[in-house]
Protein backbone atom coordinates (compact mmCIF):
# COMPACT_ATOMS: atom_id res chain seq x y z
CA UNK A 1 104.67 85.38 103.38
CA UNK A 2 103.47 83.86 99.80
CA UNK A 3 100.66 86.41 98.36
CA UNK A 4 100.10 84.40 95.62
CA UNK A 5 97.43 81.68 94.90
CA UNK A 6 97.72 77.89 94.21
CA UNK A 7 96.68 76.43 90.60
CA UNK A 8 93.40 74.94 92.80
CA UNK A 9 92.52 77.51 94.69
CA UNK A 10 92.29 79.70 90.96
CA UNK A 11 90.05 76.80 89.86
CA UNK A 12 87.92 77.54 92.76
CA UNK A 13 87.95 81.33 91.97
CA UNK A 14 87.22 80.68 88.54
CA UNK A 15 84.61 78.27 89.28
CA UNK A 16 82.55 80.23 91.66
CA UNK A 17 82.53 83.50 89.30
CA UNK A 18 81.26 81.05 86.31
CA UNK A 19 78.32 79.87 89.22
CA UNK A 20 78.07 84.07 90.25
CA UNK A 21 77.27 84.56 86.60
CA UNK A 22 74.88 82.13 86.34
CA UNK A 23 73.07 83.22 89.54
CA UNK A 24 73.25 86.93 87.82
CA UNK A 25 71.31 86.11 84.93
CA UNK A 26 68.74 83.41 87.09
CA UNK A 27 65.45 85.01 88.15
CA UNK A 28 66.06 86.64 91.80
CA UNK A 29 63.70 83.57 93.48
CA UNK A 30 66.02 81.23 92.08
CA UNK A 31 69.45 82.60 92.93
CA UNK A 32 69.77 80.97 95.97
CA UNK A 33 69.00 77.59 94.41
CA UNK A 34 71.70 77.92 91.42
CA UNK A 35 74.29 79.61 94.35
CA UNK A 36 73.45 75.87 96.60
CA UNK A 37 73.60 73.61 93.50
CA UNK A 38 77.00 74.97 92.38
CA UNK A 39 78.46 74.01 95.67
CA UNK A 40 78.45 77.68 97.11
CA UNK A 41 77.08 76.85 100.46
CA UNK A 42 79.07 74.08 101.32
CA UNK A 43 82.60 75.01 100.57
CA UNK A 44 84.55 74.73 104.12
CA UNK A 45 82.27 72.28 105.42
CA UNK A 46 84.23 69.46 105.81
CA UNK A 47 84.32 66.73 103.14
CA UNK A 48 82.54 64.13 105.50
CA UNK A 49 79.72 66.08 106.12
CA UNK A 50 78.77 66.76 102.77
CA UNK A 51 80.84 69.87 101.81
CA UNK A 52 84.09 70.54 100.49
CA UNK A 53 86.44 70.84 102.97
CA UNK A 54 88.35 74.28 102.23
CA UNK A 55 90.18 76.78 104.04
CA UNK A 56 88.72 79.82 104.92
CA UNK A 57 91.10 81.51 102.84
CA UNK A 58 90.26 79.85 99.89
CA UNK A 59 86.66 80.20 100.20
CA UNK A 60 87.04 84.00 101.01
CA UNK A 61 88.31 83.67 97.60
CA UNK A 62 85.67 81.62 96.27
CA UNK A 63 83.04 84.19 97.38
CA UNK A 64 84.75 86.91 95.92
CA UNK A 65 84.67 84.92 93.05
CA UNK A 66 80.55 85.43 93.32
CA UNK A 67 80.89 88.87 93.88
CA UNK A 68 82.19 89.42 90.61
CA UNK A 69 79.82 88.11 88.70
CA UNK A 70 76.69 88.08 90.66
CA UNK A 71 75.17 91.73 91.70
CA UNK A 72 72.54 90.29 93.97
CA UNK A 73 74.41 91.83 97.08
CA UNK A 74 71.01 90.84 98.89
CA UNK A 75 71.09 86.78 97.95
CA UNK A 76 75.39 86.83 98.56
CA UNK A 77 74.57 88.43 102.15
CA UNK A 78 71.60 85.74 102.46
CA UNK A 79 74.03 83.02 101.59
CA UNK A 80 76.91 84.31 104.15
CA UNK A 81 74.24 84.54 106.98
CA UNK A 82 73.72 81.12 106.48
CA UNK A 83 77.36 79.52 106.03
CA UNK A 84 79.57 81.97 107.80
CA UNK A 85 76.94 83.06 110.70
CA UNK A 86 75.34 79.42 111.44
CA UNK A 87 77.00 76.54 109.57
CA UNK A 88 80.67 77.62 110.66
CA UNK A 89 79.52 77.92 114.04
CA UNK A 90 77.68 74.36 114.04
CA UNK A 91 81.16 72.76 112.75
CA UNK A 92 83.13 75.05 115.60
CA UNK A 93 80.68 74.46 118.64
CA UNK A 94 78.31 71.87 118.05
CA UNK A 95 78.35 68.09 118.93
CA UNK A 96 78.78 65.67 116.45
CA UNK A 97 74.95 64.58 116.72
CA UNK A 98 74.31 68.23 115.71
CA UNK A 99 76.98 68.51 112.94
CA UNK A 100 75.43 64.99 111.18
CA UNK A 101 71.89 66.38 111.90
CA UNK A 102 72.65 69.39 110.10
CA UNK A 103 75.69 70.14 108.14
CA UNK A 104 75.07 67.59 105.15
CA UNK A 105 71.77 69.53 104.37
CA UNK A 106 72.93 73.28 104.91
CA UNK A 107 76.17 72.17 102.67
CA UNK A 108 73.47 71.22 100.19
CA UNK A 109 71.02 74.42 100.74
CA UNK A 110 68.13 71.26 101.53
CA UNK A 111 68.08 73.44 104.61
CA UNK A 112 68.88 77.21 104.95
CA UNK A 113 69.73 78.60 107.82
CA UNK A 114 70.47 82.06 109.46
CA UNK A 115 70.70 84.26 112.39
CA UNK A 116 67.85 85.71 114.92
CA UNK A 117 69.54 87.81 116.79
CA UNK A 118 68.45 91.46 116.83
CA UNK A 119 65.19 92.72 118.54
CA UNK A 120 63.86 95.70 119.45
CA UNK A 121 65.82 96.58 122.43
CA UNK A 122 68.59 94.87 121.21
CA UNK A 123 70.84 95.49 118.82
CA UNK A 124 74.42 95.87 119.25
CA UNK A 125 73.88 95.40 122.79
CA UNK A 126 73.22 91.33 122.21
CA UNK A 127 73.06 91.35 126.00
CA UNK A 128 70.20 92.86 126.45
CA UNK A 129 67.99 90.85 124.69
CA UNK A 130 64.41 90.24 126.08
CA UNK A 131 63.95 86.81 124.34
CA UNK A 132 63.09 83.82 126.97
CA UNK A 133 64.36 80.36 127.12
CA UNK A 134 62.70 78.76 129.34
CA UNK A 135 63.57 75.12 130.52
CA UNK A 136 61.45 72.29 130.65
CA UNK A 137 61.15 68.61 130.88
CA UNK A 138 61.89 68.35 127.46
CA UNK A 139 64.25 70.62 126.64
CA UNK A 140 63.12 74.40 126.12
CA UNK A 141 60.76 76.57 125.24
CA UNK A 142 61.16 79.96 123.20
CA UNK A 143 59.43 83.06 123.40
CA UNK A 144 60.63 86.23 121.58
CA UNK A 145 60.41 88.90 119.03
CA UNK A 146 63.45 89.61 116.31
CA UNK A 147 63.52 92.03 114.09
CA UNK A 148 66.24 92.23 110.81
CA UNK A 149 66.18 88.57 110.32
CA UNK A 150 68.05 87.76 106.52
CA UNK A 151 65.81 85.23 104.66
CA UNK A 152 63.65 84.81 107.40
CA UNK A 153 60.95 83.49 105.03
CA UNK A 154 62.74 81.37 103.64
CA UNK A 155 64.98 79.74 106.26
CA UNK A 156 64.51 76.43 107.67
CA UNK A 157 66.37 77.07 111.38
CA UNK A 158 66.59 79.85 113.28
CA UNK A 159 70.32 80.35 115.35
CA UNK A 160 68.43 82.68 118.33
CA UNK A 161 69.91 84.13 121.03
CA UNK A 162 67.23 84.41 123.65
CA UNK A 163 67.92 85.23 127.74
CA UNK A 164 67.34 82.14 129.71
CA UNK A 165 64.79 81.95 132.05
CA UNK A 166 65.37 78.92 134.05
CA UNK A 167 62.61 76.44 134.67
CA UNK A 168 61.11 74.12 137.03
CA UNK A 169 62.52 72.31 139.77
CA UNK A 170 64.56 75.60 140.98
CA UNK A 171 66.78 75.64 138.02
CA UNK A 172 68.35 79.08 137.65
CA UNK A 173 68.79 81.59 135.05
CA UNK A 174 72.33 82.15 134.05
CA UNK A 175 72.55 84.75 131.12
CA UNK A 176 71.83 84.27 127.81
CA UNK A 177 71.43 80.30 126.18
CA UNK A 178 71.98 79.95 122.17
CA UNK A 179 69.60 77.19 120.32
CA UNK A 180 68.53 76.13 116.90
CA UNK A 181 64.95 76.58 116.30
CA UNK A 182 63.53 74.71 113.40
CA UNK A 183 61.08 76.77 111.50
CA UNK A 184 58.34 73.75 112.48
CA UNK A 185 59.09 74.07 116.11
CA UNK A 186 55.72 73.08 118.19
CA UNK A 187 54.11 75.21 120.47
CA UNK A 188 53.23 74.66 123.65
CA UNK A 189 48.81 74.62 123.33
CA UNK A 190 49.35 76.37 126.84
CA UNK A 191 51.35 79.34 126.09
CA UNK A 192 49.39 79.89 122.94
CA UNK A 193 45.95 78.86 124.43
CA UNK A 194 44.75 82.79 124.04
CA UNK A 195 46.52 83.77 120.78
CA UNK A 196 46.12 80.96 118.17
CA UNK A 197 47.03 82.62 115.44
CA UNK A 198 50.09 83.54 117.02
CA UNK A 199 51.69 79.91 117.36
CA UNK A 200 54.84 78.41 116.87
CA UNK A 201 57.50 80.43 114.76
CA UNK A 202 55.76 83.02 112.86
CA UNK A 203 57.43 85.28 109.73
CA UNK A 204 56.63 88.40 109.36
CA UNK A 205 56.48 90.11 105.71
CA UNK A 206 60.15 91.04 103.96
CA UNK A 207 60.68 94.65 104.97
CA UNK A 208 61.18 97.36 102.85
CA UNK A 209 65.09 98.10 102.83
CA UNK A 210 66.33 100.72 100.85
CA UNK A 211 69.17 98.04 99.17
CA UNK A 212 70.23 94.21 99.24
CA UNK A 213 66.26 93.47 98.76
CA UNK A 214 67.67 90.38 97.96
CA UNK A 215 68.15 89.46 101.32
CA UNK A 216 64.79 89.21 102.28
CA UNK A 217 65.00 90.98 105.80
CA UNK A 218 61.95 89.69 107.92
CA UNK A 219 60.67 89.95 111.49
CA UNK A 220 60.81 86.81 113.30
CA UNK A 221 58.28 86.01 116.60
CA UNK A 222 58.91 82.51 118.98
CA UNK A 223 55.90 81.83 120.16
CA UNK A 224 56.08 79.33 122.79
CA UNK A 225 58.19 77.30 120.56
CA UNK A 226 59.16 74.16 121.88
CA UNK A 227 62.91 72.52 121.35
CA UNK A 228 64.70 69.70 122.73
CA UNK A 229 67.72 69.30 124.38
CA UNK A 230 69.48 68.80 121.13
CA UNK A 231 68.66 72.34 119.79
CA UNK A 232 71.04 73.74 122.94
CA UNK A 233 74.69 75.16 121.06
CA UNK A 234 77.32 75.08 123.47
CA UNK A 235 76.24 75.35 127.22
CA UNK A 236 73.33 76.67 128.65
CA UNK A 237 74.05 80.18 129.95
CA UNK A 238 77.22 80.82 127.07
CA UNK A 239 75.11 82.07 124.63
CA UNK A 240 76.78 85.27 124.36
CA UNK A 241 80.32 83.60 123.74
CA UNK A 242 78.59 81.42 121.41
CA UNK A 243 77.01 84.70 119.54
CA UNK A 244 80.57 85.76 118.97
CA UNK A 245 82.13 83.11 117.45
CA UNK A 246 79.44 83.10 114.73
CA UNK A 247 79.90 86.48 114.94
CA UNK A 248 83.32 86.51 114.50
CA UNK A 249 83.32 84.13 111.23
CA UNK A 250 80.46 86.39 109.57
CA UNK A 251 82.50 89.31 110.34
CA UNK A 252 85.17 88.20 108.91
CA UNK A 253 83.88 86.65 105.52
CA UNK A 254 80.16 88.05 104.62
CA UNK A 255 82.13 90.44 102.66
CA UNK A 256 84.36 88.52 101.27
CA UNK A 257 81.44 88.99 97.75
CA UNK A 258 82.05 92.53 98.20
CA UNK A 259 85.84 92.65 97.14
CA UNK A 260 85.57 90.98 93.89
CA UNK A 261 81.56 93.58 93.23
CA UNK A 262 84.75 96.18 93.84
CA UNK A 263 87.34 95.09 91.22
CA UNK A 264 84.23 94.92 88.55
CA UNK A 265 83.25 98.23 89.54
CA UNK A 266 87.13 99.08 89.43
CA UNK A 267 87.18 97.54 85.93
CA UNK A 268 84.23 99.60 85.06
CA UNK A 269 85.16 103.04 86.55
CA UNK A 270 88.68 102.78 84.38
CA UNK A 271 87.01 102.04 81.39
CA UNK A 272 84.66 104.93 81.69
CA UNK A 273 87.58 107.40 82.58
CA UNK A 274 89.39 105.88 79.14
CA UNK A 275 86.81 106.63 76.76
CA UNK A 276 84.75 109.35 78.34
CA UNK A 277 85.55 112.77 76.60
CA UNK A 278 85.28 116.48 77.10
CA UNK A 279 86.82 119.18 75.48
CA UNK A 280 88.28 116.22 73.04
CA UNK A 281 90.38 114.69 75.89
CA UNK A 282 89.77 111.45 78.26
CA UNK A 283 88.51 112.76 81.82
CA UNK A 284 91.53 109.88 82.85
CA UNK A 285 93.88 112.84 82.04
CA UNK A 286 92.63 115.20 84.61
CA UNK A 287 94.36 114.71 87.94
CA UNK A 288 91.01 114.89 90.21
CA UNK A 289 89.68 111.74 88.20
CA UNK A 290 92.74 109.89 87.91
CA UNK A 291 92.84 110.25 91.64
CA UNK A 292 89.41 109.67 92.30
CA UNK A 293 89.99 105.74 90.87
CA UNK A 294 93.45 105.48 92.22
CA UNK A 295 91.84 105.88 95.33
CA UNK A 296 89.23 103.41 94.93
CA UNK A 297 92.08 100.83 94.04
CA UNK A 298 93.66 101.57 97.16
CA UNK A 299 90.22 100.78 99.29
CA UNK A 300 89.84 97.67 97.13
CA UNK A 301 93.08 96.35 98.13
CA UNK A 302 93.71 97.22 101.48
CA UNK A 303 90.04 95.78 102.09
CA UNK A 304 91.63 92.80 100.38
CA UNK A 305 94.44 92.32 103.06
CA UNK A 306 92.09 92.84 106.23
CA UNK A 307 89.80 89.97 104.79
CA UNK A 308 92.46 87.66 103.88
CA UNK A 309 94.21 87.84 106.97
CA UNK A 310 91.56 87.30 109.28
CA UNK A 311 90.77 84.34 107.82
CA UNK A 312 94.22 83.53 107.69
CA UNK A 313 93.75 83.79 111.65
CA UNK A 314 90.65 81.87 112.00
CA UNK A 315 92.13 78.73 109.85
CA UNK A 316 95.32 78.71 112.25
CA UNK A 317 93.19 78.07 115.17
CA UNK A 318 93.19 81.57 116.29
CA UNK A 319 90.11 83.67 117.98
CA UNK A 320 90.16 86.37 115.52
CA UNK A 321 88.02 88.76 117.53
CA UNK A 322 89.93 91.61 116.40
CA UNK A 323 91.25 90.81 112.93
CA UNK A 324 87.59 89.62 111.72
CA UNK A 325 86.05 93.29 112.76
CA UNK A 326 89.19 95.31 111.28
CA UNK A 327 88.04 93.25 108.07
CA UNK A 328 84.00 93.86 107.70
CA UNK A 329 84.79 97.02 109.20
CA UNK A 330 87.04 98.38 106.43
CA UNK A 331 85.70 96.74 103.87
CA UNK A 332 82.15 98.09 104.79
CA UNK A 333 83.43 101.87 105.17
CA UNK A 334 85.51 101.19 102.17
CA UNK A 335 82.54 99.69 99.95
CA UNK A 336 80.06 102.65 100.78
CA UNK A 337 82.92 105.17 99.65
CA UNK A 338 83.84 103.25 96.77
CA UNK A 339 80.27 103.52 95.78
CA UNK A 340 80.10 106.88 95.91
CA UNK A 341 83.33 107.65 94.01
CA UNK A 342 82.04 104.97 91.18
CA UNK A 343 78.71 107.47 91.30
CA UNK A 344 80.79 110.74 91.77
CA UNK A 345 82.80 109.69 88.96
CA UNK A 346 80.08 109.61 86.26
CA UNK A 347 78.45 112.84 87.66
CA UNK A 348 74.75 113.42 86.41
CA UNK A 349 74.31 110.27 84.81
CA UNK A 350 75.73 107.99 87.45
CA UNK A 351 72.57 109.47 89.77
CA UNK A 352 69.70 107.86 87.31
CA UNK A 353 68.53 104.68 88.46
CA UNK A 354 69.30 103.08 84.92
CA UNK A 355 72.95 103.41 85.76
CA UNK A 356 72.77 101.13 88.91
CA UNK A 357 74.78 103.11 90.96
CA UNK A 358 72.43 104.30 93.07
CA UNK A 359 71.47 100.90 94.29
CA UNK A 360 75.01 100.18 94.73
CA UNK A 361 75.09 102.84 96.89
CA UNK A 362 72.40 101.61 98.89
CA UNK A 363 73.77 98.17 99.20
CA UNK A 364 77.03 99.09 100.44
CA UNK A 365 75.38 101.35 103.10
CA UNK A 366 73.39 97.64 104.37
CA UNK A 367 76.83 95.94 104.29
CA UNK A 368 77.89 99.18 106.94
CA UNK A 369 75.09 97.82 109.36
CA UNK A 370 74.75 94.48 109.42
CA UNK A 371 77.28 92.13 111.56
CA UNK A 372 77.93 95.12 113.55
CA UNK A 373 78.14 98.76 112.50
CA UNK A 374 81.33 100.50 112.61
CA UNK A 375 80.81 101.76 116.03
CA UNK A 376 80.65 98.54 117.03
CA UNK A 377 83.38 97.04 115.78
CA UNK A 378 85.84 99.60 116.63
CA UNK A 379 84.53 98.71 120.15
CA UNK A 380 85.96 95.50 119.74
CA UNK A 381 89.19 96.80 118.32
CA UNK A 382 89.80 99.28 120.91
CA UNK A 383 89.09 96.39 123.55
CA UNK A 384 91.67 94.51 121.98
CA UNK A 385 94.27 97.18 122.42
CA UNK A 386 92.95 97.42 125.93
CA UNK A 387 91.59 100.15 125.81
């Protein structure tokens, strides 16, 4: 087992924390824009449709690379929605029509994309989603309300996950279906005929969240939203096995950023603990401290492992059900306590908002929800061990 990294894969590294640090210092509406003309959101797509054709290893490493330099957890998480959640899963499950349709311009960021999932009455419980589509002539039609949707203002396509409803003709309704929408879907004038205000897809205003701001986290509503055939992923009916493979590939990788925002803070937090005095000593030379960031270390590697390997699993062909929720799952739980420590660790002046900590905190708490709480995912583990 060879823990090291090639000469190429460092350039990658190195390349993507130069692009992280010029996101950092870009306004916040433009970070997305540097992040897509540095390459960032086309790294394992595959060479021929526009990207760069990497491993998933090596662009877990890339984004860490990003999380380095770039503090924006919002825009990173924005970014992973997109590649990891929809992108991966267009180049996994969708026909090649789809994949030449859209690939080229989501490696590009000409067309963002991200996940519609969530609603209401449905949150970790996918399942249960009260979303319709509804079959027609030609092709389907959407109606829906989702709630938590990252850059939903901003994104071009919509992956939804909506309950499908059948349609004329006797066809019958067999669980849950998984489509693209495109932000310009038509409506149908009759299902809107009595709400015209309330046609096609319609964005709600970015939500107030206490961290990652930079995600833009929106309410989403499918009105009567027309698609064609071509927007179906995978089979009509699948849609929850279809939900978990871009589930599993976000799980595994949207916090990828997240280990290399750790070893800064890691840098940081020794530094402090160095040349911090009291009593005319360095706080490093009490035990409770020295602790405190040798424990942080250990989060920020054994998140390191869990990420690694489950993408290890995913490029070897491998479901990766299991391995990608050990990883977001650790490395969320490990993130929110290595926040705390980094705030813990500075005591009174860690909790003023000039010292940034406190938003870190908040951030790392997001990264604990999204994808799947920790609930959740040790659901999956514990189904894994058949439990």
């Amino acid at each position: 087992m060879d823990f090291g990294w090639t000469p190429a894969q460092r350039a990658v590294h190195d390349r993507m924390r130069a692009l992280g640090a010029e996101a950092d210092a870009a306004a916040p509406d433009d970070r997305m824009r540097v992040l897509a003309r540095g390459g960032a959101l086309g790294l394992p797509i595959a060479r021929d449709l526009g990207g760069e054709g990497l491993d998933l290893v090596t662009t877990a490493l890339a984004y860490e690379g990003l999380g380095a330099t770039l503090r924006d957890g919002g825009v990173l998480l924005a970014a992973g929605a997109h590649l990891f959640g929809v992108a991966l899963l267009l180049a996994r499950v969708g026909t090649p029509a789809q994949q030449r349709a859209w690939l080229p311009r989501m490696a590009t960021g000409d067309c963002m994309a991200t996940v519609a999932a969530t609603e209401a009455g449905a949150g970790s419980d996918v399942a249960s989603v009260q979303a319709r589509a509804d079959r027609t002539a030609a092709g389907y039609q959407v109606t829906g309300e989702k709630r938590y949707v990252t850059w939903a203002d901003r994104a071009d396509v919509y992956f939804a996950v909506a309950r499908d409803g059948g349609g004329a003709g006797g066809a019958p309704a067999r669980g849950l279906t998984a489509l693209l929408v495109p932000r310009d879907a038509a409506a149908d004038a009759r299902a809107v005929a009595d709400a015209a205000d309330a046609a096609g897809v319609r964005v709600g205003a970015p939500l107030a969240t206490a961290g990652l701001r930079g995600a833009r986290l929106a309410p989403v509503s499918f009105r009567g939203c027309e698609v064609g055939p071509d927007a179906l992923l995978g089979r009509a009916g699948a849609g929850l096995a279809v939900f978990q493979i871009a589930m599993t590939y976000e799980r595994a990788l949207i916090l990828a950023f997240r280990l290399g925002a750790m070893e800064r803070a890691l840098g940081e937090a020794v530094r402090f603990a160095r040349e911090r005095e009291l009593g005319g000593q360095a706080i490093a030379r009490h035990q409770a401290v020295a602790h405190r960031v040798a424990q942080m270390k250990l989060r920020l590697e054994t998140s390191r492992l869990l990420v690694y390997r489950a993408a290890w699993e995913l490029d070897q062909g491998q479901r990766g059900q299991a391995e990608a929720a050990l990883a977001k799952w650790h490395a969320a739980d490990s993130a929110v306590l290595f926040a705390l420590d980094d705030l813990w660790l500075r005591g009174g002046a860690g909790y003023l908002e000039e010292s940034g900590l406190p938003s870190a905190v908040d951030d790392a708490l997001g990264g604990s929800i999204h994808s799947g709480t920790s609930d959740v995912l040790a659901t999956v583990v514990s189904r894994w061990l058949g439990l």
